[in-house]
Protein backbone atom coordinates (compact mmCIF):
# COMPACT_ATOMS: atom_id res chain seq x y z
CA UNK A 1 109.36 137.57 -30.20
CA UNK A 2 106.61 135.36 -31.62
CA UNK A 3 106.30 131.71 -29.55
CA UNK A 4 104.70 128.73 -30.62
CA UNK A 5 101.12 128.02 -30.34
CA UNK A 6 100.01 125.02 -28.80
CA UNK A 7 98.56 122.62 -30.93
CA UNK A 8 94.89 123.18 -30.64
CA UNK A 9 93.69 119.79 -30.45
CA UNK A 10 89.49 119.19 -31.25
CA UNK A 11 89.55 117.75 -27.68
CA UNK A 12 91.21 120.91 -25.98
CA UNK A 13 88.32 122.78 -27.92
CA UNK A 14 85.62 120.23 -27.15
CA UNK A 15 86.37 120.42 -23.60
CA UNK A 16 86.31 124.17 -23.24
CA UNK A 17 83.28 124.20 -25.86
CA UNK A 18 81.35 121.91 -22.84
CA UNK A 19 82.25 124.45 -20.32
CA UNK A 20 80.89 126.91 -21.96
CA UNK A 21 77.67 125.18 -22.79
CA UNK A 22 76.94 124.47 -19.52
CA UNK A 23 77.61 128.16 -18.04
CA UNK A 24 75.65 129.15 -21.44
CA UNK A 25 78.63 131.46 -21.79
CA UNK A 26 81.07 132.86 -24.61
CA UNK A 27 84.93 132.76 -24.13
CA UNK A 28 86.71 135.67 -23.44
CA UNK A 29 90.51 136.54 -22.96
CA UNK A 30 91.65 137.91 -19.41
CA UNK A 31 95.04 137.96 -18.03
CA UNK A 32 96.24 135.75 -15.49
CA UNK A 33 98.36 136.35 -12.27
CA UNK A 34 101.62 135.34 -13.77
CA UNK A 35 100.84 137.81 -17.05
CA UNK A 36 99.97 134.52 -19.06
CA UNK A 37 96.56 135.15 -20.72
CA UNK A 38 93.81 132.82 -19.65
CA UNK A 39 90.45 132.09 -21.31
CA UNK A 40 87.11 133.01 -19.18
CA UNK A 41 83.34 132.58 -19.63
CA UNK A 42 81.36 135.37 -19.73
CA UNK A 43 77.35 135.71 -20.19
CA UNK A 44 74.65 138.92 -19.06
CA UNK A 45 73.89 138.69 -15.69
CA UNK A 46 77.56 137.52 -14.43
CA UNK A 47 78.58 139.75 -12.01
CA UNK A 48 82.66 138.32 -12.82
CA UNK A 49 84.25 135.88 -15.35
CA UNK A 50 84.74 132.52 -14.61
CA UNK A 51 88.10 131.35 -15.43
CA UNK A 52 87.90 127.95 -17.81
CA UNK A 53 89.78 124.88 -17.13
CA UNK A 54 92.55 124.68 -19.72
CA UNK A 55 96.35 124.19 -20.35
CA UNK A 56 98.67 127.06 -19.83
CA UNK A 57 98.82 129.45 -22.95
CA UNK A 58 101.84 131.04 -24.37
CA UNK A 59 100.41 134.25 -25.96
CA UNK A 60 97.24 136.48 -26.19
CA UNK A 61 97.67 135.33 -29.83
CA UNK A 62 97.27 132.09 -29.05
CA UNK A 63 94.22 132.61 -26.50
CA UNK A 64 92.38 134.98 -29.02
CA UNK A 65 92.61 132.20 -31.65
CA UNK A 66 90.74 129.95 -29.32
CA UNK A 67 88.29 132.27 -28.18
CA UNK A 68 87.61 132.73 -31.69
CA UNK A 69 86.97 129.43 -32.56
CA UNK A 70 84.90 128.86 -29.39
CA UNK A 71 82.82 132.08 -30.23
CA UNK A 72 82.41 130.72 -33.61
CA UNK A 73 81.17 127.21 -32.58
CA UNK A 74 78.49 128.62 -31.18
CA UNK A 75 77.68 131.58 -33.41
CA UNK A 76 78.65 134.93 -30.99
CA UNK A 77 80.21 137.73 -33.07
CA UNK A 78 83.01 139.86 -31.39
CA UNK A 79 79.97 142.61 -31.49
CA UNK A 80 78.19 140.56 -28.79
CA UNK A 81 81.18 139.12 -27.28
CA UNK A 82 81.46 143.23 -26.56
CA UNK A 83 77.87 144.22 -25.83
CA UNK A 84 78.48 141.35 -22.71
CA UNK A 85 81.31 142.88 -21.65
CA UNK A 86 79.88 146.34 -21.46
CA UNK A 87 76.74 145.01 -19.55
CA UNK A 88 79.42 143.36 -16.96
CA UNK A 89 81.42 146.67 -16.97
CA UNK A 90 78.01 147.82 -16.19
CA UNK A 91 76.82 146.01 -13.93
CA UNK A 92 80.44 146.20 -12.04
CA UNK A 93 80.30 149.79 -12.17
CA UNK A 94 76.52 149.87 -9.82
């Protein structure tokens, strides 16, 4: 069953956009402990996400759309949103 987005309000992007700007960091999805999906930074040399201050979100949907718009704000393709997460999986994995 398909719920509701929140309404994603230019200040609930702003907010997370100034996060990320000052972790010089993309957004990423991740899953929280109570299943609900939860937006992270994530940059090279990170050795973990950092979780972002934001509202609870409904739905991966609903995170991925924000994530995307994020990403896009500041120009990062999914291809490099991926080439950071293999370099964390990376440097995890040493």
């Amino acid at each position: 069953m398909f719920t509701p987005c929140h309404t994603i309000t230019s200040d609930m992007v702003f907010d997370l956009d100034a996060q990320l700007n000052s972790l010089d960091a993309v957004a990423h999805v991740a899953v929280g402990r109570m299943d609900n999906p939860v937006l992270v930074a994530i940059a090279q040399g990170f050795l973990a996400p950092v979780a972002l201050n934001h509202p609870t979100l409904n739905s991966f949907v609903e995170a991925e759309l924000i994530a995307a718009r994020l990403n896009n704000l500041q120009g990062i393709s999914d291809r490099q949103r991926i080439a950071i997460l293999r370099s964390l999986a990376s440097v995890v994995g040493n």
